[in-house]
N, C-alpha and C. Protein backbone atom coordinates (compact mmCIF):
# COMPACT_ATOMS: atom_id res chain seq x y z
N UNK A 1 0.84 -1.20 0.00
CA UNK A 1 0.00 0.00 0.00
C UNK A 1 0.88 1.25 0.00
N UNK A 2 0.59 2.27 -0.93
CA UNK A 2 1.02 3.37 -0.69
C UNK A 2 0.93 4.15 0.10
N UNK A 3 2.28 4.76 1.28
CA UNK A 3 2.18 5.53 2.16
C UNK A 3 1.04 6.97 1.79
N UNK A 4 0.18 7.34 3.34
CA UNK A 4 -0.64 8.20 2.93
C UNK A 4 -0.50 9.27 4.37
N UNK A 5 0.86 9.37 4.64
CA UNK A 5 1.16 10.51 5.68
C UNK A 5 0.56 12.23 4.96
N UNK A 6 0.57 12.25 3.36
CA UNK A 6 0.60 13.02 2.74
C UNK A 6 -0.78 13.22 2.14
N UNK A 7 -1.83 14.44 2.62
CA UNK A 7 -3.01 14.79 2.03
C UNK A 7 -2.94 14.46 0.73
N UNK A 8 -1.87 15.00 0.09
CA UNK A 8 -2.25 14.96 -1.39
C UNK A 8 -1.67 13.62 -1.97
N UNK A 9 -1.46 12.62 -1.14
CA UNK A 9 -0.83 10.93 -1.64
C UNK A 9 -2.45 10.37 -2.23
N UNK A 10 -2.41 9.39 -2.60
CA UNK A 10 -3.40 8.34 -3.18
C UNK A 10 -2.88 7.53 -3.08
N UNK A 11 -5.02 6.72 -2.95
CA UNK A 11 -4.17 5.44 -2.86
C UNK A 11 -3.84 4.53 -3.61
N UNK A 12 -3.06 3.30 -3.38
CA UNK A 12 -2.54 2.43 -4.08
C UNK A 12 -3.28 2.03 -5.68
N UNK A 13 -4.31 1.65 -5.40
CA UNK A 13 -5.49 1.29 -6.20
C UNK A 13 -5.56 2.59 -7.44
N UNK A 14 -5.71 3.63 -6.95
CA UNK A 14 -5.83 4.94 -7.86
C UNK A 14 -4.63 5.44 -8.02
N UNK A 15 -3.43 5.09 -7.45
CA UNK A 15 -2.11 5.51 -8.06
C UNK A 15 -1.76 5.10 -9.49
N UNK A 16 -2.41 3.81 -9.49
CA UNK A 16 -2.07 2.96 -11.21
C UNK A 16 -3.12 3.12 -12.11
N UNK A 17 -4.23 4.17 -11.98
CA UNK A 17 -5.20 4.02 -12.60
C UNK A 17 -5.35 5.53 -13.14
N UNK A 18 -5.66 5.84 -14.50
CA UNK A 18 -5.90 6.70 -14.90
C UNK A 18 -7.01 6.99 -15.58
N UNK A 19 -8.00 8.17 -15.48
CA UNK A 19 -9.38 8.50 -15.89
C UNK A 19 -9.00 9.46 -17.11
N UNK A 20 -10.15 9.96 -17.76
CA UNK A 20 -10.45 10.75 -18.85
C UNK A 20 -9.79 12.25 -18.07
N UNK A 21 -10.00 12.39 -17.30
CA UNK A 21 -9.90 13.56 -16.80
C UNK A 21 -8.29 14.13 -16.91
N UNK A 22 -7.38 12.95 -15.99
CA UNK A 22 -6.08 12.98 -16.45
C UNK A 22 -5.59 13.33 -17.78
N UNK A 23 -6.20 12.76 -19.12
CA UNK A 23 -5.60 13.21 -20.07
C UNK A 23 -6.03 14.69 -20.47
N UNK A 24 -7.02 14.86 -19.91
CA UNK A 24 -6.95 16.16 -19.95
C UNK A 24 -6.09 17.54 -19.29
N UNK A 25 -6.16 16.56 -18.17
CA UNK A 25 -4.90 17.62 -17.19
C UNK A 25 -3.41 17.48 -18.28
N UNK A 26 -3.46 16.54 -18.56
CA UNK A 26 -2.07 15.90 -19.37
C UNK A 26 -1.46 16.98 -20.71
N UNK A 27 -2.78 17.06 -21.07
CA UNK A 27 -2.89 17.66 -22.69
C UNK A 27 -3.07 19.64 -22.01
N UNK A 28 -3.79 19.49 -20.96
CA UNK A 28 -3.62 21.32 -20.48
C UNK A 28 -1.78 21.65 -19.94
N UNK A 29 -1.58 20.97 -19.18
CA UNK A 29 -0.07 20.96 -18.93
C UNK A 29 0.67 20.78 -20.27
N UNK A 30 0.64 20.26 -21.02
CA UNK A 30 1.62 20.12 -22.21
C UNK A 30 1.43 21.20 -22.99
N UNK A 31 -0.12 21.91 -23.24
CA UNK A 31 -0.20 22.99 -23.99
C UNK A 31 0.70 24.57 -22.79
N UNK A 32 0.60 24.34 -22.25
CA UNK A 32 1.27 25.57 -21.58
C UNK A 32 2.56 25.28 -21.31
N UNK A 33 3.27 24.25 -21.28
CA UNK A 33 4.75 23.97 -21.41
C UNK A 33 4.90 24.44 -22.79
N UNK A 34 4.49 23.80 -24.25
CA UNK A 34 5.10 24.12 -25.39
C UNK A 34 4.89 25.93 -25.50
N UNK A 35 3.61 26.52 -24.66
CA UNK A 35 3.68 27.83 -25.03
C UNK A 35 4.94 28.64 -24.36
N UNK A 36 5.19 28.12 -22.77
CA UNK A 36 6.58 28.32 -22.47
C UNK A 36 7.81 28.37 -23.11
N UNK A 37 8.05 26.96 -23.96
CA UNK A 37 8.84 26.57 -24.58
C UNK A 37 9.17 27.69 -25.96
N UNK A 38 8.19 27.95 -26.84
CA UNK A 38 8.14 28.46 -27.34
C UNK A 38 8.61 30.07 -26.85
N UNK A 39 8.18 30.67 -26.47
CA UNK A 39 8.35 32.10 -26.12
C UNK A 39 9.74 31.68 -25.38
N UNK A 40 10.55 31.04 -24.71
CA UNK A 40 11.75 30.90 -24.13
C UNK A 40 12.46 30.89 -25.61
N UNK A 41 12.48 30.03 -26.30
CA UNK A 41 12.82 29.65 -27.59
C UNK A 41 13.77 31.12 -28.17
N UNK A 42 13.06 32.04 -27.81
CA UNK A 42 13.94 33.46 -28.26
C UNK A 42 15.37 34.06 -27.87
N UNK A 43 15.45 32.89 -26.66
CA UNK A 43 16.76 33.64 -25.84
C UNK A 43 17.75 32.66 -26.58
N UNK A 44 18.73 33.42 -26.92
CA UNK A 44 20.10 32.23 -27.45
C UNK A 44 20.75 31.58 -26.43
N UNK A 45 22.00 30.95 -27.34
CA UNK A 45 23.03 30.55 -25.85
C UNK A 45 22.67 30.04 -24.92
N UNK A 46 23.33 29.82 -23.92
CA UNK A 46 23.50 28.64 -22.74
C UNK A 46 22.76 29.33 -22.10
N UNK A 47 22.56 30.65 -22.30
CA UNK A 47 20.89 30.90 -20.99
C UNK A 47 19.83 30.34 -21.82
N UNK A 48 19.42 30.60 -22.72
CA UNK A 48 18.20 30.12 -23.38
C UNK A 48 17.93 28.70 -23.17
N UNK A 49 19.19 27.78 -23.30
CA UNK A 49 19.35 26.14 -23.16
C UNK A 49 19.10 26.11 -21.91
N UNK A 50 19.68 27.16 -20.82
CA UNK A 50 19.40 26.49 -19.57
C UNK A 50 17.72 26.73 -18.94
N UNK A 51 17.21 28.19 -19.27
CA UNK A 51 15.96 28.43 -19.36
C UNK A 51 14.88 27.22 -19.68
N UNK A 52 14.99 26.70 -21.14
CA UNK A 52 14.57 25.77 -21.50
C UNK A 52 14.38 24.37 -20.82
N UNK A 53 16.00 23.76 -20.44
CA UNK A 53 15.61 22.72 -19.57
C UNK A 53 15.13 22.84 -18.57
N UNK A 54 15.22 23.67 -17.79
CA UNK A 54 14.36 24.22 -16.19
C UNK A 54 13.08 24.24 -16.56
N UNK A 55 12.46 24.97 -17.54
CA UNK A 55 10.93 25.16 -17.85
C UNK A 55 10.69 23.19 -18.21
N UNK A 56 11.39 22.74 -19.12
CA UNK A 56 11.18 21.22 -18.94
C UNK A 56 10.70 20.79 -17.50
N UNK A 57 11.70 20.54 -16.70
CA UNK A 57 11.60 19.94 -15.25
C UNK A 57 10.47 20.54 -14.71
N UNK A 58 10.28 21.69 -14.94
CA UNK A 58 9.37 22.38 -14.19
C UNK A 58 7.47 22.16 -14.34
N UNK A 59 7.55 21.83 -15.17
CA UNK A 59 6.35 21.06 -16.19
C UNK A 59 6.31 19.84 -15.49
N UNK A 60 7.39 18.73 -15.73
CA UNK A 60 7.63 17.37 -15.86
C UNK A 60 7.25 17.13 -14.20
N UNK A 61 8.09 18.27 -13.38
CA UNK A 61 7.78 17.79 -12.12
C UNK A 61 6.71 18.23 -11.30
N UNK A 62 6.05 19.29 -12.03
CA UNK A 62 4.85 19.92 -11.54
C UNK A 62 3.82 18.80 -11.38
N UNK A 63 3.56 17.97 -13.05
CA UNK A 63 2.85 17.25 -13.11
C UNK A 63 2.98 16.01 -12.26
N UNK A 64 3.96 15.71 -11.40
CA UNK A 64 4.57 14.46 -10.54
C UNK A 64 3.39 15.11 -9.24
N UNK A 65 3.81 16.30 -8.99
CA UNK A 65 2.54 16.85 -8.35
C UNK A 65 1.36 16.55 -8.08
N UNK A 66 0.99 17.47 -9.67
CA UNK A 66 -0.62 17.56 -9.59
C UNK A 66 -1.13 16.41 -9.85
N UNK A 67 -0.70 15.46 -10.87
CA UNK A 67 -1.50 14.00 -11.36
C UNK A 67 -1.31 13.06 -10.46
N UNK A 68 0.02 13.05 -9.47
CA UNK A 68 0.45 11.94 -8.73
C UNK A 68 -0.07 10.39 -9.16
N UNK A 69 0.33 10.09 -9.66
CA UNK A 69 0.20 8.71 -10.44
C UNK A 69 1.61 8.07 -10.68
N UNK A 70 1.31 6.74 -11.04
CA UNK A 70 2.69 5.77 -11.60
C UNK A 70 2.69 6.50 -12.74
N UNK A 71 3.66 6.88 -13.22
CA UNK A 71 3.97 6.91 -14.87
C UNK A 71 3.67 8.65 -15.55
N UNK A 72 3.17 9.09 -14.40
CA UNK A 72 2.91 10.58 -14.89
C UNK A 72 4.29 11.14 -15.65
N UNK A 73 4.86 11.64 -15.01
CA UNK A 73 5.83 12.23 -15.29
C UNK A 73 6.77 11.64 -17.03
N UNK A 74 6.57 10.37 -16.90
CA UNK A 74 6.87 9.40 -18.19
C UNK A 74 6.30 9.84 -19.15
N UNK A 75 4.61 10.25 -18.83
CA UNK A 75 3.76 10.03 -20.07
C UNK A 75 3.91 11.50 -20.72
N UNK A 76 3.61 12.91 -19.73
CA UNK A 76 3.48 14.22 -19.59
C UNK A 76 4.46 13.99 -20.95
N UNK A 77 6.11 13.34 -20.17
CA UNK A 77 7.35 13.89 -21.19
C UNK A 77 7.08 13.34 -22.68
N UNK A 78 6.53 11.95 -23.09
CA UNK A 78 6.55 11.61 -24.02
C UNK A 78 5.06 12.19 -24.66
N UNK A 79 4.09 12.99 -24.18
CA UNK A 79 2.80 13.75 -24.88
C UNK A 79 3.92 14.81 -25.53
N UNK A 80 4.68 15.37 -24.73
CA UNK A 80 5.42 16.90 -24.98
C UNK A 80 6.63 16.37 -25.90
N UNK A 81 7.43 15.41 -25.82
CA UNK A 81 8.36 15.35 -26.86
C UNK A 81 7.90 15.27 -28.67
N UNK A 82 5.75 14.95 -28.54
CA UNK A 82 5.65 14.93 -29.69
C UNK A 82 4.61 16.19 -30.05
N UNK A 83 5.03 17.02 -29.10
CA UNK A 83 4.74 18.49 -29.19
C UNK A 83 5.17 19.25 -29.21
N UNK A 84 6.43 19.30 -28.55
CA UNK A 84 7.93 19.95 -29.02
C UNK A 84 8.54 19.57 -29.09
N UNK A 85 9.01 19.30 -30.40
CA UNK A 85 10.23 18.07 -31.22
C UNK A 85 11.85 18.96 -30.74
N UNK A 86 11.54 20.39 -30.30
CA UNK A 86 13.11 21.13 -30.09
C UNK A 86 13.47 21.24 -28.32
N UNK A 87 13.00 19.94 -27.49
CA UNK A 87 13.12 19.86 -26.48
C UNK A 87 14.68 20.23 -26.14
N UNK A 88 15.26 20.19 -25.15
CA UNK A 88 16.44 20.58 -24.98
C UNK A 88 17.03 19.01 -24.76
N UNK A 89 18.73 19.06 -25.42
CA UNK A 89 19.39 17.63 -25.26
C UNK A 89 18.23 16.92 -26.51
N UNK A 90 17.40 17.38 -27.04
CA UNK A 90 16.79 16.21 -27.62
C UNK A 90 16.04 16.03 -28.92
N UNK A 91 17.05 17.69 -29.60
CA UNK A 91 16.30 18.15 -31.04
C UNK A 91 17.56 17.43 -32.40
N UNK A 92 16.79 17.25 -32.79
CA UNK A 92 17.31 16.28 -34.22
C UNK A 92 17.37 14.94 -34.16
N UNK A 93 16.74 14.40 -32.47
CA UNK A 93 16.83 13.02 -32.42
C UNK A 93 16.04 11.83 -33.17
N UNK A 94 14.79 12.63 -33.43
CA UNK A 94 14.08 11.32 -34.32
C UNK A 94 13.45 10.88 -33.23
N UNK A 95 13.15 9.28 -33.86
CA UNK A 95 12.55 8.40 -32.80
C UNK A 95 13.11 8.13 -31.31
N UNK A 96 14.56 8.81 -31.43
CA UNK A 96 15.31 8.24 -30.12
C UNK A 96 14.96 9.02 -29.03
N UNK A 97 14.02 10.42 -29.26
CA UNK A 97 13.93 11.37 -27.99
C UNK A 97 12.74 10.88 -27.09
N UNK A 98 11.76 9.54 -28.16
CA UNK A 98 10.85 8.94 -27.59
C UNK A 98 11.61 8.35 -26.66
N UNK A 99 12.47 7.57 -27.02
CA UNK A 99 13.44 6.70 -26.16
C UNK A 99 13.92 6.71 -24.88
N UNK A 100 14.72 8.15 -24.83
CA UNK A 100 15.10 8.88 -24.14
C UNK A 100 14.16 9.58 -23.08
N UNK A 101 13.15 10.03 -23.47
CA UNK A 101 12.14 10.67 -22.52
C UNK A 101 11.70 9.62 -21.55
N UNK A 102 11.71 7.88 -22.17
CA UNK A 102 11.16 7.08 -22.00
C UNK A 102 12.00 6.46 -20.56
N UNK A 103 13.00 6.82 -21.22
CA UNK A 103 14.13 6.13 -19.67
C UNK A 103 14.12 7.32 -18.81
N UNK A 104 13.84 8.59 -18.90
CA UNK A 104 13.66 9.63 -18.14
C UNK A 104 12.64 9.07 -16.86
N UNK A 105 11.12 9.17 -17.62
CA UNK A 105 10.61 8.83 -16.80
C UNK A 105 10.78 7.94 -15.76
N UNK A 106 11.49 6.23 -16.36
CA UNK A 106 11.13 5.31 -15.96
C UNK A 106 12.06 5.72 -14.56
N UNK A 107 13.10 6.75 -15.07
CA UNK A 107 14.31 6.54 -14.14
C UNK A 107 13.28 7.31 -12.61
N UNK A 108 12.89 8.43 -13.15
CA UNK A 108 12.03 9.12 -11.82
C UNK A 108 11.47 8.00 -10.66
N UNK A 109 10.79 7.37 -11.46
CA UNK A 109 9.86 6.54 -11.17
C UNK A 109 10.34 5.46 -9.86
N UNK A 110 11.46 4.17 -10.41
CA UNK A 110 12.57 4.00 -9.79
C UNK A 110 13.31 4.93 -8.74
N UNK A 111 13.14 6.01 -8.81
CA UNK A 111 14.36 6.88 -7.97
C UNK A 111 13.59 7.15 -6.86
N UNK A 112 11.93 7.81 -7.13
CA UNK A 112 10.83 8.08 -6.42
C UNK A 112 10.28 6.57 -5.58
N UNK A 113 10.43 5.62 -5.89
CA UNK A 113 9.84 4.05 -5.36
C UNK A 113 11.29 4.00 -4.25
N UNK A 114 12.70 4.03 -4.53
CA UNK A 114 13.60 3.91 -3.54
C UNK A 114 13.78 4.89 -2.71
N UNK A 115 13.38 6.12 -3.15
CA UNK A 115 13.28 6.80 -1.94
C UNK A 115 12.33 6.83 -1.08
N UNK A 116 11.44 6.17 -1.11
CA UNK A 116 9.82 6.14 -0.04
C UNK A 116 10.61 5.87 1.51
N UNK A 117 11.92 4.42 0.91
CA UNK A 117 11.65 4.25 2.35
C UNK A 117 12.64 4.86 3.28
N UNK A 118 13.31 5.62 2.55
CA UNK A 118 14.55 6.58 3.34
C UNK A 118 14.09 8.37 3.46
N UNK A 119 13.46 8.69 2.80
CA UNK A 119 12.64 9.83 2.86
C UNK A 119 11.35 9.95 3.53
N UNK A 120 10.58 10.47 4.29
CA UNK A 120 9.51 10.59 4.56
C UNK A 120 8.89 11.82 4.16
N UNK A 121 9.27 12.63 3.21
CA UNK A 121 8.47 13.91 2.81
C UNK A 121 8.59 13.59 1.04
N UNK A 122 7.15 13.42 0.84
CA UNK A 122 7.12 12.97 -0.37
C UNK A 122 7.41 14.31 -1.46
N UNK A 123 7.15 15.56 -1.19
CA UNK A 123 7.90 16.84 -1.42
C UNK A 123 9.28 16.75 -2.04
N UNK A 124 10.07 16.34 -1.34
CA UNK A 124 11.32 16.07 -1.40
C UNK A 124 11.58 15.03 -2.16
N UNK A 125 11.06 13.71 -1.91
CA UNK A 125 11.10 12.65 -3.03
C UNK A 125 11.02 12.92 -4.31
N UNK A 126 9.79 13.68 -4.89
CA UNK A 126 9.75 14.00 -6.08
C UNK A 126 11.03 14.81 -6.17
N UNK A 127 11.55 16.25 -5.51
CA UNK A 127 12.56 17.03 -6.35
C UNK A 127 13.70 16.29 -6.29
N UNK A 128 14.12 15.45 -5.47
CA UNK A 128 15.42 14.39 -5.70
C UNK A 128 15.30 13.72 -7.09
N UNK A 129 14.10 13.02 -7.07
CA UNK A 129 13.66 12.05 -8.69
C UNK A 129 14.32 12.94 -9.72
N UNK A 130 13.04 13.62 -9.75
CA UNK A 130 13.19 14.49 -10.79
C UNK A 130 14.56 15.05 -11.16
N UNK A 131 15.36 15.49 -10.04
CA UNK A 131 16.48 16.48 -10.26
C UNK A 131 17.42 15.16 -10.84
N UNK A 132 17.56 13.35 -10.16
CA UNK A 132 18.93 12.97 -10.57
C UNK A 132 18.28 12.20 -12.12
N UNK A 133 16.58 12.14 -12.59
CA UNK A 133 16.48 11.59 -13.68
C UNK A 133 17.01 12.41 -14.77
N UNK A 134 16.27 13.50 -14.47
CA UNK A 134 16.68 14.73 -15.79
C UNK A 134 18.23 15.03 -15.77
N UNK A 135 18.87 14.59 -14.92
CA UNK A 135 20.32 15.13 -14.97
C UNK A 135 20.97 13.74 -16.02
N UNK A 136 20.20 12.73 -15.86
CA UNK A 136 20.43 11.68 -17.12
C UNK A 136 20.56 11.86 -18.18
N UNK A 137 19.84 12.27 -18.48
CA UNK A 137 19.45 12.84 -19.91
C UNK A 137 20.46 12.94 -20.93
N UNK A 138 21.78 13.35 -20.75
CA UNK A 138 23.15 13.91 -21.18
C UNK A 138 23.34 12.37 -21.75
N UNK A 139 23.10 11.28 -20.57
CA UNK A 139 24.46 10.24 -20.46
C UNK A 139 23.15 9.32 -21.62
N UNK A 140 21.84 9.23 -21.39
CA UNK A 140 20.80 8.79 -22.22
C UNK A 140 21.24 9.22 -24.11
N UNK A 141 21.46 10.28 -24.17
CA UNK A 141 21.84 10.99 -25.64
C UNK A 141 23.06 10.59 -25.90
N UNK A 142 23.62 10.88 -25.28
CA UNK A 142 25.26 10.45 -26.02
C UNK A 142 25.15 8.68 -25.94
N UNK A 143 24.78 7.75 -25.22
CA UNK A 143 24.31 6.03 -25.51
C UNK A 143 23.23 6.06 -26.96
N UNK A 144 23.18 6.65 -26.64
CA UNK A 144 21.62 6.64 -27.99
C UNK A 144 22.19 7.30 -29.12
N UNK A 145 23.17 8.22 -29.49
CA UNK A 145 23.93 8.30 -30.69
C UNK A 145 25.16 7.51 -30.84
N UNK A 146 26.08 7.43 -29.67
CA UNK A 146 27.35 6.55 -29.93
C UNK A 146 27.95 6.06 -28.68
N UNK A 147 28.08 4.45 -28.58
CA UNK A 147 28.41 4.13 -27.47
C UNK A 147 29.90 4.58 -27.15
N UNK A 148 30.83 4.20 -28.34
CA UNK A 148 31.90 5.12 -28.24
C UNK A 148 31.89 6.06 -28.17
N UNK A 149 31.69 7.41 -28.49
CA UNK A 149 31.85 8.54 -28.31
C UNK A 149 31.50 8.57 -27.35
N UNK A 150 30.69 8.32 -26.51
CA UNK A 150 30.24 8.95 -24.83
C UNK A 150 31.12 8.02 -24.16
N UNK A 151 31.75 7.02 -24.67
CA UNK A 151 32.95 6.49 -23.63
C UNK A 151 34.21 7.51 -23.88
N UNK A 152 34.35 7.91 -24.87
CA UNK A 152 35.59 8.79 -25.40
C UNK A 152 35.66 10.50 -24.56
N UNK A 153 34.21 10.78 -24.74
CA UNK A 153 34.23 11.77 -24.51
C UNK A 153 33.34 11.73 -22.75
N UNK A 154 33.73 10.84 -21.95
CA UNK A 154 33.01 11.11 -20.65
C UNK A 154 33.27 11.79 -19.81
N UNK A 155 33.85 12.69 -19.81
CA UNK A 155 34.50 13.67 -18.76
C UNK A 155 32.89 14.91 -19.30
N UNK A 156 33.36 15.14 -20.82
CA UNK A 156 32.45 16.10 -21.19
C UNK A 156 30.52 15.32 -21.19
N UNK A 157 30.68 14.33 -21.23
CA UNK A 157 28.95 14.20 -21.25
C UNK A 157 28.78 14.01 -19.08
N UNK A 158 29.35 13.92 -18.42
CA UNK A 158 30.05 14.27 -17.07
C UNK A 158 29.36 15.08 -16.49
N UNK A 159 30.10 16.27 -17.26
CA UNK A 159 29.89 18.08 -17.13
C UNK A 159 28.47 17.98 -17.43
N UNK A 160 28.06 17.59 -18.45
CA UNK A 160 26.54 18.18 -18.69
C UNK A 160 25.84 17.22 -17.93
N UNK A 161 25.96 16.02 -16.86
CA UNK A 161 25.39 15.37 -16.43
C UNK A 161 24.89 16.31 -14.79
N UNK A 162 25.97 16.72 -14.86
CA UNK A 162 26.07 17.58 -13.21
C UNK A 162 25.37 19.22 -13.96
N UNK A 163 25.72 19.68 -14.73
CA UNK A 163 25.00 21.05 -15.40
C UNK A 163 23.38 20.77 -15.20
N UNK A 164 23.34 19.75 -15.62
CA UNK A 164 21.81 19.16 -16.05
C UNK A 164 20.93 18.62 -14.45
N UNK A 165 22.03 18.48 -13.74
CA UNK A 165 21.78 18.20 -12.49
C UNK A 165 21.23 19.19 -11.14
N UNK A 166 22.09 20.54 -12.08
CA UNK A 166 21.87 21.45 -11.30
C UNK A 166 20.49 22.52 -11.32
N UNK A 167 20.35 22.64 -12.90
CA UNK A 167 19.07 23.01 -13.63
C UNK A 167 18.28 22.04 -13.09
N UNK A 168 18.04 20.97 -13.08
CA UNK A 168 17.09 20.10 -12.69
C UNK A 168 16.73 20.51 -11.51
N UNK A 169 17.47 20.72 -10.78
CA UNK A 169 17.15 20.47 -8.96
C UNK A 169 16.71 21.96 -9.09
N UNK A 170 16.80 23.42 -9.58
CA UNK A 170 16.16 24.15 -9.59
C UNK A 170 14.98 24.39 -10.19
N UNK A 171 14.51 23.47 -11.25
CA UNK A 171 13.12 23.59 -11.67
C UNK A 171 12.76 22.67 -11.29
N UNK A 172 12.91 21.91 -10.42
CA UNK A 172 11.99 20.79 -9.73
C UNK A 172 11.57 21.29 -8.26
N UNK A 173 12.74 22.09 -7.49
CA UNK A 173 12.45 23.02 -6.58
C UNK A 173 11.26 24.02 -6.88
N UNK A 174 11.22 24.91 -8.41
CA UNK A 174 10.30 25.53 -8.78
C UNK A 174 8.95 25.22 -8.74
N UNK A 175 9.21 24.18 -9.50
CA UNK A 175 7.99 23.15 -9.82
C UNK A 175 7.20 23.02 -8.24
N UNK A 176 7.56 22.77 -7.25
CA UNK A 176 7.65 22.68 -5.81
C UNK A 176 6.57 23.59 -5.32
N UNK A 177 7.46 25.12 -5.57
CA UNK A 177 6.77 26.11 -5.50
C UNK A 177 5.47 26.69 -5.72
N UNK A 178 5.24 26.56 -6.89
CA UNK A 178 4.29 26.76 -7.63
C UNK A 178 3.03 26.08 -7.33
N UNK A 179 3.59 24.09 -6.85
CA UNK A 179 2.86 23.54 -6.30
C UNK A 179 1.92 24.30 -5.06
N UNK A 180 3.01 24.27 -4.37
CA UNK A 180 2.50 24.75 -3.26
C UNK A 180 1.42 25.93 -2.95
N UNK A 181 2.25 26.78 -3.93
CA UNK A 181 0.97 28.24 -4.22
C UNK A 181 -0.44 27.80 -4.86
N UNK A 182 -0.29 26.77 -5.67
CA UNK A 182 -1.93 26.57 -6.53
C UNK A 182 -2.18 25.60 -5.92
N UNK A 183 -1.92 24.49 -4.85
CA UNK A 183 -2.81 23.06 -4.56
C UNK A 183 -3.87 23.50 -3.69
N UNK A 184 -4.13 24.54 -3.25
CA UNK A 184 -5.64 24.98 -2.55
C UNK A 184 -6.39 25.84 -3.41
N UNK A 185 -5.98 25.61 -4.74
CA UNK A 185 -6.64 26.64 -5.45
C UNK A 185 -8.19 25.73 -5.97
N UNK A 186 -9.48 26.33 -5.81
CA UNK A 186 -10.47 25.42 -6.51
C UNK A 186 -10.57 24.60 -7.37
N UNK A 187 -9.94 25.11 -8.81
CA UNK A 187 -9.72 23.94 -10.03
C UNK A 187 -8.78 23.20 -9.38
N UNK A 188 -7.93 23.13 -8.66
CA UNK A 188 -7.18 21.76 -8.49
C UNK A 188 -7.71 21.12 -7.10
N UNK A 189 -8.45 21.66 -6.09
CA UNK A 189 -8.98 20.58 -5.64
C UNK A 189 -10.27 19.72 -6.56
N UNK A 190 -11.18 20.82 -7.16
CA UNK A 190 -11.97 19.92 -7.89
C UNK A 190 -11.46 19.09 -8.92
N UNK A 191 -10.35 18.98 -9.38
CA UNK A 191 -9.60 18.03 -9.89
C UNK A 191 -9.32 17.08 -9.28
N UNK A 192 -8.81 17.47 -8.38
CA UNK A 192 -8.42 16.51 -7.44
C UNK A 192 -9.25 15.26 -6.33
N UNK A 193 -10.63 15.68 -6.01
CA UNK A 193 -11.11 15.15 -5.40
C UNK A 193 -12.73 14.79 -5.61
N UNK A 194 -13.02 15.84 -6.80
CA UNK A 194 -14.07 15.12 -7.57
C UNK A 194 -14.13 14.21 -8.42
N UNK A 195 -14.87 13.01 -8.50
CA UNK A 195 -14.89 12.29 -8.94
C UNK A 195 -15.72 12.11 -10.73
């Protein structure tokens, strides 16, 4: 059974189960990430890249949030990778950013299940997940174009593992935030607790 120290936990039974409603939350969250995405899209350079991946996490882990479900965070990324094909770490990939998003999630998921029993603030569980999956991401892309080259070059896919690590843990912190300001807001309890 899933621990329920946490108002906003569910239970076991409705953790693995998803309604009509979800894809709707799914498809409203993804439309306001790509509009993010988009309007960020203007800034060049390594702020714009870093902007970008933060607004990622920040989405990805919001929704770990609001949907709290198995697989949220998995699905959110792979609705949005085929909504914004110029994700960050993951434009020109083709089929492989499915891939990639795909071990993203799974990794949260995993990271979030081993931390239950050493963590007790599920708050925190998610921004740990979130912050060491997305910091993957680097070492996911460079395996998924060349196993050699990311052995050749691991110092540098390294750097962007810990870069990516650090952005992460600040838009998952964000993500946090934001939580916190809107989960008493009406549309998300009636989301939340109407049936």
């Amino acid at each position: 059974m899933k621990e329920s120290n946490n108002s906003d936990e569910v239970s076991e039974e409705n953790y693995f189960k998803y309604s009509i409603k979800d894809l709707f939350a799914f498809l409203f969250i993804v439309i306001l990430w790509a509009t993010a995405h988009a309007l960020g899209s203007a800034i060049p350079g390594l702020t714009g890249y870093a902007l970008l991946f933060i607004l990622m996490v920040v989405f990805a882990t919001f929704t770990a949030f609001f949907i709290n479900k198995f697989g949220a965070v998995g699905i959110v990324s792979l609705i949005a990778v085929t909504l914004i094909p110029s994700l960050p770490d993951l434009a020109g990939l083709g089929v492989k950013r499915y891939i990639i998003m795909g071990l993203v999630g799974l990794c949260f998921e995993i990271i979030h299940w081993l931390f239950t029993k050493a963590i007790n603030m599920d708050p925190l569980r998610v921004i740990l997940a979130a912050s060491t999956a997305f910091a993957t991401m680097p070492l996911w892309t460079g395996l998924m174009l060349s196993l050699y080259l990311t052995k050749l070059k691991i110092i540098q896919v390294l750097n962007l593992v810990f870069l990516d690590g650090l952005l992460a843990f600040l838009g998952a912190s964000l993500a946090f935030l934001l939580w916190f300001y809107l989960r008493t807001y009406p549309f998300i309890l009636k989301y939340k607790y109407e049936e």
